[in-house]
C-alpha atoms as a PDB file:
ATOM      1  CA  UNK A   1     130.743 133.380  88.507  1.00  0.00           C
ATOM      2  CA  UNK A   2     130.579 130.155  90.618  1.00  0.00           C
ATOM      3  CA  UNK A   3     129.988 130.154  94.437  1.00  0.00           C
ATOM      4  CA  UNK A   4     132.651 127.937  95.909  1.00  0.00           C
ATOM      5  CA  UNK A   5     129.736 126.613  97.944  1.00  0.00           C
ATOM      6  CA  UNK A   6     127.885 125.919  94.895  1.00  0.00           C
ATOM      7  CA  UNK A   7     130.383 124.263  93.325  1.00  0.00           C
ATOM      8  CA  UNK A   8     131.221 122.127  96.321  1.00  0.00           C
ATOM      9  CA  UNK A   9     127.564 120.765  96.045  1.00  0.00           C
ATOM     10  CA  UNK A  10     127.988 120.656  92.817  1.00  0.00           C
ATOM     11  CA  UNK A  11     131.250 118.316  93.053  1.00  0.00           C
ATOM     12  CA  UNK A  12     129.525 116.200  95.875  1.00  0.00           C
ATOM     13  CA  UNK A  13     126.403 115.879  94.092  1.00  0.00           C
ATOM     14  CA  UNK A  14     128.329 114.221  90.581  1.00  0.00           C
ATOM     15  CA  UNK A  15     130.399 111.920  93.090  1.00  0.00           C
ATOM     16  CA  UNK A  16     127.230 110.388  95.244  1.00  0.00           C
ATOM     17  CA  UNK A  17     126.932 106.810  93.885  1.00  0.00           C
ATOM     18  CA  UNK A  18     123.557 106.117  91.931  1.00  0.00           C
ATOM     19  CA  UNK A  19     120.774 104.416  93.858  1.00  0.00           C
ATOM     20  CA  UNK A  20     120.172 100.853  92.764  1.00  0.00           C
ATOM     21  CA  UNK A  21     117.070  99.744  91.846  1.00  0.00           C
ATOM     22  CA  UNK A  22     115.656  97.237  94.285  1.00  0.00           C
ATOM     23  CA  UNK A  23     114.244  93.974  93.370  1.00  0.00           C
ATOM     24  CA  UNK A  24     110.560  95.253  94.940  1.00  0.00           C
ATOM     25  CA  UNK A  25     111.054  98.501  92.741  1.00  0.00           C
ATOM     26  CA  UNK A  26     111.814  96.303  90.002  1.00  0.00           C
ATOM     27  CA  UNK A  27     108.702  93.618  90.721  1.00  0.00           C
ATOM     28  CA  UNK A  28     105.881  96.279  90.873  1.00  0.00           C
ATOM     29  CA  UNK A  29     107.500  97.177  87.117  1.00  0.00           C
ATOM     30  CA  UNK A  30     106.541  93.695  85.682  1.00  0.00           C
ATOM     31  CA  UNK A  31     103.973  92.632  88.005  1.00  0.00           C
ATOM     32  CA  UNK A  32     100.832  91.192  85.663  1.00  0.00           C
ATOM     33  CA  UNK A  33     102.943  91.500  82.816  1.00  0.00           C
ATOM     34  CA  UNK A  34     104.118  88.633  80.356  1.00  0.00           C
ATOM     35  CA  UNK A  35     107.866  88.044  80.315  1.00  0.00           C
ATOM     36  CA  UNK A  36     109.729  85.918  79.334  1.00  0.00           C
ATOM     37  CA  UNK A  37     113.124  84.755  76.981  1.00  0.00           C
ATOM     38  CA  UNK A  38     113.591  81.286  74.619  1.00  0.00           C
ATOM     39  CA  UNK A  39     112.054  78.971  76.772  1.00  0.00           C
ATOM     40  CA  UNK A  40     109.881  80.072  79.049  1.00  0.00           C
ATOM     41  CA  UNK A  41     107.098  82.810  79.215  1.00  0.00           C
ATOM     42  CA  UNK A  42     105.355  83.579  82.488  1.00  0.00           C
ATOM     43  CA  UNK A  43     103.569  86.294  84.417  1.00  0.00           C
ATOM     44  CA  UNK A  44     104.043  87.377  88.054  1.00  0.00           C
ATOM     45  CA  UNK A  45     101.191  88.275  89.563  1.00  0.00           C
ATOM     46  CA  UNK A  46     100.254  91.212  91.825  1.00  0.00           C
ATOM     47  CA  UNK A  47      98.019  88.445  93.763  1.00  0.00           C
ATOM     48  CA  UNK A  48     100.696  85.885  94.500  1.00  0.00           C
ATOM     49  CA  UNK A  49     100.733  83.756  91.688  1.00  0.00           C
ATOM     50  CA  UNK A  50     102.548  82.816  88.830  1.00  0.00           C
ATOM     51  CA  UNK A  51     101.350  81.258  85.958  1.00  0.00           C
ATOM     52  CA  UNK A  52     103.265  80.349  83.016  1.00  0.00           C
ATOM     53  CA  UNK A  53     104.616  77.824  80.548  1.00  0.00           C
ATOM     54  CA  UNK A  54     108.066  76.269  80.218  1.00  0.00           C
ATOM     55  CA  UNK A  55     109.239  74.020  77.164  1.00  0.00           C
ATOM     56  CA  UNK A  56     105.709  73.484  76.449  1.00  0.00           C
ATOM     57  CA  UNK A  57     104.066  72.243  80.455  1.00  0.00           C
ATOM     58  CA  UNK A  58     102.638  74.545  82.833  1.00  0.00           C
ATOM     59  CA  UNK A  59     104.125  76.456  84.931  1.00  0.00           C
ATOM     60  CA  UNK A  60     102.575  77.917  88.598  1.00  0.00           C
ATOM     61  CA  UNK A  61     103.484  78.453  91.713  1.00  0.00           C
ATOM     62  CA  UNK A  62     103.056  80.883  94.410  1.00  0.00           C
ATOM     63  CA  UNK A  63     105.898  84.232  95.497  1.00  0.00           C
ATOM     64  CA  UNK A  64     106.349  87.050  98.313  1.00  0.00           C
ATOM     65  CA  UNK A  65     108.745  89.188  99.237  1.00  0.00           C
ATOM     66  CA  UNK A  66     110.959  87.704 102.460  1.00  0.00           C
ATOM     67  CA  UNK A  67     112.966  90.098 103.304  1.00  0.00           C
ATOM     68  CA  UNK A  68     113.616  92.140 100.288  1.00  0.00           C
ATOM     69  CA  UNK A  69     113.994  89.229  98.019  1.00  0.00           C
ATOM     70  CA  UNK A  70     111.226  87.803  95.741  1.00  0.00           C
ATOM     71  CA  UNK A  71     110.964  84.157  97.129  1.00  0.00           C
ATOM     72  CA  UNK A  72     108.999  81.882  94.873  1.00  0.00           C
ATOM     73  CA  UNK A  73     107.632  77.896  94.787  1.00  0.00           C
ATOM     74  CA  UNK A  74     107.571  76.761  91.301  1.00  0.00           C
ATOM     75  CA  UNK A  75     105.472  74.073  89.979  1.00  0.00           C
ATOM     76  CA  UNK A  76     105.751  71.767  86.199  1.00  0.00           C
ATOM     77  CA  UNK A  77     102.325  70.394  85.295  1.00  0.00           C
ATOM     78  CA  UNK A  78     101.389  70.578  88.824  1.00  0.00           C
ATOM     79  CA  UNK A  79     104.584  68.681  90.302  1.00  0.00           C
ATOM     80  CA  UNK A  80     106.674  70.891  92.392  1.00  0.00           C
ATOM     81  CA  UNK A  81     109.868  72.106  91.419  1.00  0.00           C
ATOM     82  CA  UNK A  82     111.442  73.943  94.340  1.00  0.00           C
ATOM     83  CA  UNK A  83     111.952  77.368  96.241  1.00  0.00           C
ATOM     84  CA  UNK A  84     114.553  79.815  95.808  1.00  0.00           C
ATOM     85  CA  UNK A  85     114.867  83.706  96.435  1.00  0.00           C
ATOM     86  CA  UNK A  86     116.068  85.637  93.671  1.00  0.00           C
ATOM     87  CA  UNK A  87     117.709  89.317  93.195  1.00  0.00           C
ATOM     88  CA  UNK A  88     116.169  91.178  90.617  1.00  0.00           C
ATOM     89  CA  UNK A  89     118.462  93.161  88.655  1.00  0.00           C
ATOM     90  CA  UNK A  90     117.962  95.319  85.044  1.00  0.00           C
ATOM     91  CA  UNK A  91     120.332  93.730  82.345  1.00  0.00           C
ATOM     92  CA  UNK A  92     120.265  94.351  78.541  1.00  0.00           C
ATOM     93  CA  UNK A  93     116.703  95.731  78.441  1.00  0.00           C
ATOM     94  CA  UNK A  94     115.198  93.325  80.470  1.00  0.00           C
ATOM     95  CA  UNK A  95     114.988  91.796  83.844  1.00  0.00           C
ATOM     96  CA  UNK A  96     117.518  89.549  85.219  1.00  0.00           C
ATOM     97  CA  UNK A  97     116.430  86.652  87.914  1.00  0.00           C
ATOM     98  CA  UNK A  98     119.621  86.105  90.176  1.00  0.00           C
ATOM     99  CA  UNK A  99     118.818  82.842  92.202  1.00  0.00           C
ATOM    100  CA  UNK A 100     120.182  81.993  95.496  1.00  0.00           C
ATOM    101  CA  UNK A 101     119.967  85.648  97.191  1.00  0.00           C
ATOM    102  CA  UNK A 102     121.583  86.886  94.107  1.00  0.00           C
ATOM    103  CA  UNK A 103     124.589  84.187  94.488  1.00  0.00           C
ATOM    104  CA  UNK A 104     123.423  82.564  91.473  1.00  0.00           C
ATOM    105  CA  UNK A 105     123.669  84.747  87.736  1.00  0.00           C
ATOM    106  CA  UNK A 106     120.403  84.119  86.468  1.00  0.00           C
ATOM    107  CA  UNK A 107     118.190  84.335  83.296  1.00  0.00           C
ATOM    108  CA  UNK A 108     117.428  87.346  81.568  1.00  0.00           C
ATOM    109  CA  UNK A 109     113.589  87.440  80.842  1.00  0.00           C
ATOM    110  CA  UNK A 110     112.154  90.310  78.526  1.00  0.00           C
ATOM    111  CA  UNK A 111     108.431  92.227  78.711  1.00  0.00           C
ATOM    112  CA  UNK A 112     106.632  90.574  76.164  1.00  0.00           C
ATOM    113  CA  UNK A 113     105.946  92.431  73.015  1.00  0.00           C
END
């Protein structure tokens, strides 16, 4: 037989709402690791680079964390492309950049294989 006060923490416990994944969680996941979709292919790196290629130039650039978004400076063969801080989120069995403080639906980029 259940305890009532069992199955109260049993009730509360199935309606607490599941912790998201932050985008630092999700960063140390894919840290030094290729990823990347169609066009572009690109590691973050654990040191504060990222190195890269997109459409066929060179991608770099430099990233932190400012407060709890990954903010990065791009660069395109060595001409710079612009800042933005991005959400990380986990979509269709990869990673998800949302740009703009997560305002911004971004691309989905995948582990390389």
């Amino acid at each position: 037989m259940i305890r009532p006060l069992a199955l109260t923490a049993l009730f509360f416990a199935l309606t607490l709402p599941v912790q998201a994944e932050t985008t630092e969680q999700l960063l140390q996941e894919i840290l030094d690791r290729p990823m990347g979709n169609e066009r572009i292919n690109a590691t973050i790196h654990a040191d504060g680079t990222v190195s890269g290629n997109f459409n066929g130039q060179a991608l770099g650039g430099a990233w932190e964390i400012r407060d709890g978004y990954y903010c990065r400076s791009l660069t395109l063969d060595g001409a710079p492309i612009g800042e933005d801080c991005i959400v990380l989120v986990r979509d269709q069995g990869g990673i998800r950049f949302d740009g703009e403080k997560g305002a911004k639906k971004g691309h989905i980029y995948y582990p390389a294989q």
